[in-house]
N, C-alpha and C. Protein backbone atom coordinates (compact mmCIF):
# COMPACT_ATOMS: atom_id res chain seq x y z
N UNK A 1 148.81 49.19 245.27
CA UNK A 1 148.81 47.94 246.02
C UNK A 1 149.28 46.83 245.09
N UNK A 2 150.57 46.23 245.95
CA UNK A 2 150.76 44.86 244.89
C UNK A 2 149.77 43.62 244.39
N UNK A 3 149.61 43.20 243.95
CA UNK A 3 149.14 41.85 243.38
C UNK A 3 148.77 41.13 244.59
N UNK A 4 150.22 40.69 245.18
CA UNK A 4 150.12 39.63 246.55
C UNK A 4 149.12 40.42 247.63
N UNK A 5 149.22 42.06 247.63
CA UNK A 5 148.83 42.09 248.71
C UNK A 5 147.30 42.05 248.10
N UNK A 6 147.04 42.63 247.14
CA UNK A 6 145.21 42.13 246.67
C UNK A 6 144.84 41.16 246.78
N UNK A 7 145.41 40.24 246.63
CA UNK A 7 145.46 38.86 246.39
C UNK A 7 145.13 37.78 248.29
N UNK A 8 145.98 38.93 249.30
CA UNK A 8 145.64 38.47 250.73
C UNK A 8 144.36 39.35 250.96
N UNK A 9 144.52 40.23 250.88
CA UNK A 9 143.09 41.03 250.89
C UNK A 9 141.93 40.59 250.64
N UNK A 10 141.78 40.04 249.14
CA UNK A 10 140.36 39.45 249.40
C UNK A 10 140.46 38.05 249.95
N UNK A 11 141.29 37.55 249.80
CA UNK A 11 141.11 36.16 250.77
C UNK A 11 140.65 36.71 252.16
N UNK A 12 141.89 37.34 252.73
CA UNK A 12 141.17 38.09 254.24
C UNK A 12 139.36 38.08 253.70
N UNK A 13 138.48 38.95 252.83
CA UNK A 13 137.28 39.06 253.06
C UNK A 13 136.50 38.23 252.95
N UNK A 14 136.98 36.92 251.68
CA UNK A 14 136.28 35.96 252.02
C UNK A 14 136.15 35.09 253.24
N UNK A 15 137.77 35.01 253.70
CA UNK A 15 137.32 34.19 255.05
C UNK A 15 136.40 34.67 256.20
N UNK A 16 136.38 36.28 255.93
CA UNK A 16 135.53 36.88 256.79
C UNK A 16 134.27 36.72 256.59
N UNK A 17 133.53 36.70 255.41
CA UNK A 17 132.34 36.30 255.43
C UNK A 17 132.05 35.04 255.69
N UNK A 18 132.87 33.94 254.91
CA UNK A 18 132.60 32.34 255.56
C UNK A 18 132.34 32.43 256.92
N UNK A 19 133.08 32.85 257.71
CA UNK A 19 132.69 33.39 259.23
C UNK A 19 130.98 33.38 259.62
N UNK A 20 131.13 34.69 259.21
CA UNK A 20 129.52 35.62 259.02
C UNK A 20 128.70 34.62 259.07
N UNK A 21 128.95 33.97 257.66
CA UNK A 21 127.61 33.10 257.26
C UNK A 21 127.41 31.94 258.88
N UNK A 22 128.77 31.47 258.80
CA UNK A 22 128.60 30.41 259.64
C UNK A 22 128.25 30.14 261.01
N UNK A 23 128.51 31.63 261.32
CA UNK A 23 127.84 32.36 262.93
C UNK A 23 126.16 32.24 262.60
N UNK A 24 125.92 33.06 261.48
CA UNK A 24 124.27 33.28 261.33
C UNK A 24 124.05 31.79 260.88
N UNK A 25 124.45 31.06 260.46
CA UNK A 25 123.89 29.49 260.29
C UNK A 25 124.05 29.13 261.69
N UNK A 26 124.97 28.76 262.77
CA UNK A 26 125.05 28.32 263.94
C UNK A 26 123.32 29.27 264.36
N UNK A 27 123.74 30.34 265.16
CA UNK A 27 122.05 30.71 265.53
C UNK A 27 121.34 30.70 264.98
N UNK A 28 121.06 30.71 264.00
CA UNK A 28 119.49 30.34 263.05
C UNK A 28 119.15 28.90 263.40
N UNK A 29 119.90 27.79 263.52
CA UNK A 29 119.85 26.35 263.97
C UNK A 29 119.32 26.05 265.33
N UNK A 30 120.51 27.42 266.15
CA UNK A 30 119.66 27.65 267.72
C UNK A 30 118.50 27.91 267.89
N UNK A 31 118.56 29.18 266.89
CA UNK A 31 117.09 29.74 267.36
C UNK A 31 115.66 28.45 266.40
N UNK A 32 116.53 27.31 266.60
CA UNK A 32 114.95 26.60 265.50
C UNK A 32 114.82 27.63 264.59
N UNK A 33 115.21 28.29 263.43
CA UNK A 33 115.21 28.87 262.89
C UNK A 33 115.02 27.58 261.14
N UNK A 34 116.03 27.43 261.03
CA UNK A 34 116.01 26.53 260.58
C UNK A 34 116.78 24.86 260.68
N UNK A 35 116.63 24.15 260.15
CA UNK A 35 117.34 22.92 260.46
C UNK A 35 118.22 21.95 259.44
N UNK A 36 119.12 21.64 260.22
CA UNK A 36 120.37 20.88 258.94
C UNK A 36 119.88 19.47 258.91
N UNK A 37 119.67 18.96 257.93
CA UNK A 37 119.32 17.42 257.69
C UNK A 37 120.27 16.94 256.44
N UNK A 38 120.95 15.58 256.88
CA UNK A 38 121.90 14.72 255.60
C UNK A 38 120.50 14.32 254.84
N UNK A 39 120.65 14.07 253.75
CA UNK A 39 120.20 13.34 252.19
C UNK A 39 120.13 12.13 252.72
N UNK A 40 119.11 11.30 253.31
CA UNK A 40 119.25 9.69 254.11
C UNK A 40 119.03 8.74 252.77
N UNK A 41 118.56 8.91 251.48
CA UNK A 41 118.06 7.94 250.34
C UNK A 41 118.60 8.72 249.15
N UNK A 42 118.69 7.48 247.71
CA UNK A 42 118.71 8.09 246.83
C UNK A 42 117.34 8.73 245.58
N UNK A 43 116.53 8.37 246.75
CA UNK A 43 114.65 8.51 246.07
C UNK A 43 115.06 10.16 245.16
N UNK A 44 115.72 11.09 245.29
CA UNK A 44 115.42 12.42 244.77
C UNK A 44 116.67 12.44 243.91
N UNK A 45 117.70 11.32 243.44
CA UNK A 45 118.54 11.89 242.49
C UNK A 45 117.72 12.54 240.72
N UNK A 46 118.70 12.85 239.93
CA UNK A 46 119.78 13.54 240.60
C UNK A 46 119.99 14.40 240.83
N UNK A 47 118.32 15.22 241.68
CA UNK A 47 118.71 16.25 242.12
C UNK A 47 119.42 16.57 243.92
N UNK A 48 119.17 15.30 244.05
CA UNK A 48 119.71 15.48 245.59
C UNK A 48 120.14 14.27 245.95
N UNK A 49 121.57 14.01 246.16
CA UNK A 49 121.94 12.66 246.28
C UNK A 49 122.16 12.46 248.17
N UNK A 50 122.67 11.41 248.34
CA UNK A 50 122.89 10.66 249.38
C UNK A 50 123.71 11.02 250.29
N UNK A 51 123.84 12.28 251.53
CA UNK A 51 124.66 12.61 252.54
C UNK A 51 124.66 14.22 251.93
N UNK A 52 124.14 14.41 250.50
CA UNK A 52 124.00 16.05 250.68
C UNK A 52 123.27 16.85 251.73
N UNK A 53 123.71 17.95 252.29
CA UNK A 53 123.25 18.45 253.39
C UNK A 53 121.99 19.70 252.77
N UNK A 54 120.62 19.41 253.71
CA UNK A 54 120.06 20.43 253.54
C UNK A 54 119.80 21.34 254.42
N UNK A 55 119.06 22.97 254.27
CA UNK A 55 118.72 23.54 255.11
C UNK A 55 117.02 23.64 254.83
N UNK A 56 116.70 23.24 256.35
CA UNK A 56 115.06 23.22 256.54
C UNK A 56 114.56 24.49 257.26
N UNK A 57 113.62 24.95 256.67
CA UNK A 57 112.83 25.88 257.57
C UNK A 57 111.43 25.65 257.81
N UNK A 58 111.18 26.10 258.51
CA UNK A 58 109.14 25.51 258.63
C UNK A 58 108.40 26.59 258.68
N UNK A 59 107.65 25.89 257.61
CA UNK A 59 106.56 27.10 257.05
C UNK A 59 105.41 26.16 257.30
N UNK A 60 104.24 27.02 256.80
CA UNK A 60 102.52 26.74 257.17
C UNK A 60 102.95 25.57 256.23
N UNK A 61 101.99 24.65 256.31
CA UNK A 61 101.83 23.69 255.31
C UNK A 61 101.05 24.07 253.90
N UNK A 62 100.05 25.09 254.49
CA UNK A 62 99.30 25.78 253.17
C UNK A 62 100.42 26.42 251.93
N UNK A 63 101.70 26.63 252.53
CA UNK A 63 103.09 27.17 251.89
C UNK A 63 103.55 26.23 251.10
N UNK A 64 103.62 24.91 251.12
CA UNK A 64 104.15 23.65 250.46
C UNK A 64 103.41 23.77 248.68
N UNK A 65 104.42 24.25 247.35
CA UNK A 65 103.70 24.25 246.24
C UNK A 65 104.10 23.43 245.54
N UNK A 66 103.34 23.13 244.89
CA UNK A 66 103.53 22.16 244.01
C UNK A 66 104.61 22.15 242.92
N UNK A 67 105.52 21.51 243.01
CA UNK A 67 107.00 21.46 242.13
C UNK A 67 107.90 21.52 243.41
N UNK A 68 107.72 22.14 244.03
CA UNK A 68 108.77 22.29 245.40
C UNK A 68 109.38 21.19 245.82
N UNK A 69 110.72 21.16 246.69
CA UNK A 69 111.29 20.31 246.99
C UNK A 69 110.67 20.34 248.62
N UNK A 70 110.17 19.40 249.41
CA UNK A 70 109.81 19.72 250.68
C UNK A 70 110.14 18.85 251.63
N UNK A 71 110.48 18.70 253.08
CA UNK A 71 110.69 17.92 253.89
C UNK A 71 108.83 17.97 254.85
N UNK A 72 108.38 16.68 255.00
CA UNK A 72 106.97 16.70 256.11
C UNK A 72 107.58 15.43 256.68
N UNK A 73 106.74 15.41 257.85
CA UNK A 73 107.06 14.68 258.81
C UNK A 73 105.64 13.43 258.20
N UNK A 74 105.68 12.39 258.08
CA UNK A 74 105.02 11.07 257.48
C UNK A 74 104.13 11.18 258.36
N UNK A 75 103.29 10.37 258.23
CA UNK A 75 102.60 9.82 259.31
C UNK A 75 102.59 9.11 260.33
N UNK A 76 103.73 8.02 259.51
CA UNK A 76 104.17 6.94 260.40
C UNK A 76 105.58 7.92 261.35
N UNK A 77 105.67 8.89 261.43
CA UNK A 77 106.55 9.61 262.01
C UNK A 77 108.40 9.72 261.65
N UNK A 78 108.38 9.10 260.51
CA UNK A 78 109.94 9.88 259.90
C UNK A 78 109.49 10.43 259.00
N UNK A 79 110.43 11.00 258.37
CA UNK A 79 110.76 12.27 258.15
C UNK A 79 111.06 12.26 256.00
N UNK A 80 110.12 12.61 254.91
CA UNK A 80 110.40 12.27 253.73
C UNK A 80 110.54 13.77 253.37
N UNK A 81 111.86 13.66 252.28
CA UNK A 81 111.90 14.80 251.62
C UNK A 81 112.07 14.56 250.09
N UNK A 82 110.48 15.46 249.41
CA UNK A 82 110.15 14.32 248.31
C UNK A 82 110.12 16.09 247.60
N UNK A 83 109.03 15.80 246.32
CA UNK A 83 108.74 16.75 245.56
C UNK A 83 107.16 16.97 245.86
N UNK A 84 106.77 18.53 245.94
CA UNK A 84 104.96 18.12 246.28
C UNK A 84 104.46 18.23 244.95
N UNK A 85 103.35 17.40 244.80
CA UNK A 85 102.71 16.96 243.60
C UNK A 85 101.11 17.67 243.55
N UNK A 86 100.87 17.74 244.67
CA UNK A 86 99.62 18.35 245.14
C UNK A 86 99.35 19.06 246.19
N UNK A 87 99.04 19.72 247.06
CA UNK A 87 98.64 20.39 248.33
C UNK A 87 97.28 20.97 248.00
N UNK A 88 96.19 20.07 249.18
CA UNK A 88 94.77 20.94 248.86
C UNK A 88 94.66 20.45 250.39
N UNK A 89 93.50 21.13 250.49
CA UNK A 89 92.85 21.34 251.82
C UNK A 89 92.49 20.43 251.98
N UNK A 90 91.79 19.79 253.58
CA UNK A 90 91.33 17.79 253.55
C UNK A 90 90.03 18.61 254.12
N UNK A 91 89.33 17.15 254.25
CA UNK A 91 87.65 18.12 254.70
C UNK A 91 87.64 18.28 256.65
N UNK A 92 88.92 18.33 257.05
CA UNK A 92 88.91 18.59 258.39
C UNK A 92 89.62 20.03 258.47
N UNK A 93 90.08 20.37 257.65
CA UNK A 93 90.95 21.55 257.47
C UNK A 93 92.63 21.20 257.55
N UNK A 94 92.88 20.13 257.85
CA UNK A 94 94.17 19.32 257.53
C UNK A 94 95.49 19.40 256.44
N UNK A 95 95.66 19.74 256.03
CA UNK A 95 96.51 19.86 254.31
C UNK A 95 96.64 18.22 253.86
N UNK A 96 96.88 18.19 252.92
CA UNK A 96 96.54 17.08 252.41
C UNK A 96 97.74 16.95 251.08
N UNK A 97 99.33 16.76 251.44
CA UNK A 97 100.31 16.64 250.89
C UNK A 97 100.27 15.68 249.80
N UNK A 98 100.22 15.50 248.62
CA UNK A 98 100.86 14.26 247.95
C UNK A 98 102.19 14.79 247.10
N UNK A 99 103.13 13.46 248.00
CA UNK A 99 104.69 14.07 247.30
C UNK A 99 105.28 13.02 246.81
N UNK A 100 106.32 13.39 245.83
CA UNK A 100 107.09 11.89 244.88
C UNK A 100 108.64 12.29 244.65
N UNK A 101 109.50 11.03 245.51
CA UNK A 101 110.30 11.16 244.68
C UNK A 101 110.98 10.91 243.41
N UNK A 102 111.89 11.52 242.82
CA UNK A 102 112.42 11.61 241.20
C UNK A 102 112.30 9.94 241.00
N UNK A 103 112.77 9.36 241.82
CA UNK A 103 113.27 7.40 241.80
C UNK A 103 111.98 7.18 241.68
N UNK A 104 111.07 7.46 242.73
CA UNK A 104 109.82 6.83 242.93
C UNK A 104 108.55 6.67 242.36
N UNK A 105 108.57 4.98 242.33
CA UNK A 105 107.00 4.85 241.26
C UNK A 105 106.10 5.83 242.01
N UNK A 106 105.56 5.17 242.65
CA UNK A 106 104.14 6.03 243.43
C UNK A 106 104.60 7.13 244.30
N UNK A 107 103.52 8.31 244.56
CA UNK A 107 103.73 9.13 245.19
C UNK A 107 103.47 8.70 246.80
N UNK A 108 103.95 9.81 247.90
CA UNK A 108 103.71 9.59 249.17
C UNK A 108 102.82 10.35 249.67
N UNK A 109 101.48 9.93 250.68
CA UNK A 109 100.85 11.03 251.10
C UNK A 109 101.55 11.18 252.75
């Protein structure tokens, strides 16, 4: 096999998997599987800057460890994706998040 034609060959397979992936990303999104969110702040450089795209999945909250990068829904109802600093149980059985980003003086509960 020539060069050129190795050379279309694996291109052919990569474009075929870019495919793949991007079918199983489309239904995984359907199925709430997981979820695409832009980078809305620069609170987490520089590990995560401003319009980088993430992928979310939702797990128990008891799952959230400490060092992790995590997205929770606030209290006040948007949406922070910080670092968790802590996760312990609250005395209602509640989880009890405290997260910080890289920028940020104080942490968020």
């Amino acid at each position: 096999m020539s060069g050129a034609r190795q050379a279309r060959a694996a291109l052919s397979g990569l474009i075929g998997l870019a495919v793949v992936l991007l079918v199983a990303l489309a239904l995984s999104a359907q199925l709430d599987l997981v979820q695409l969110r832009a980078v809305q702040s620069s609170s987490m450089e520089p590990e995560l800057s401003v319009g980088d795209l993430l992928l979310n999945r939702t797990v128990d909250a008891s799952e959230a460890h400490e060092g992790e990068i995590a997205t929770i829904t606030h209290p006040d109802g948007h949406l922070v994706t910080h670092r968790v600093i802590s996760n312990e149980p609250g005395p209602s059985g509640e989880r009890l998040i405290e997260m910080q980003g890289t920028t940020t003086p104080l942490p968020t509960r």
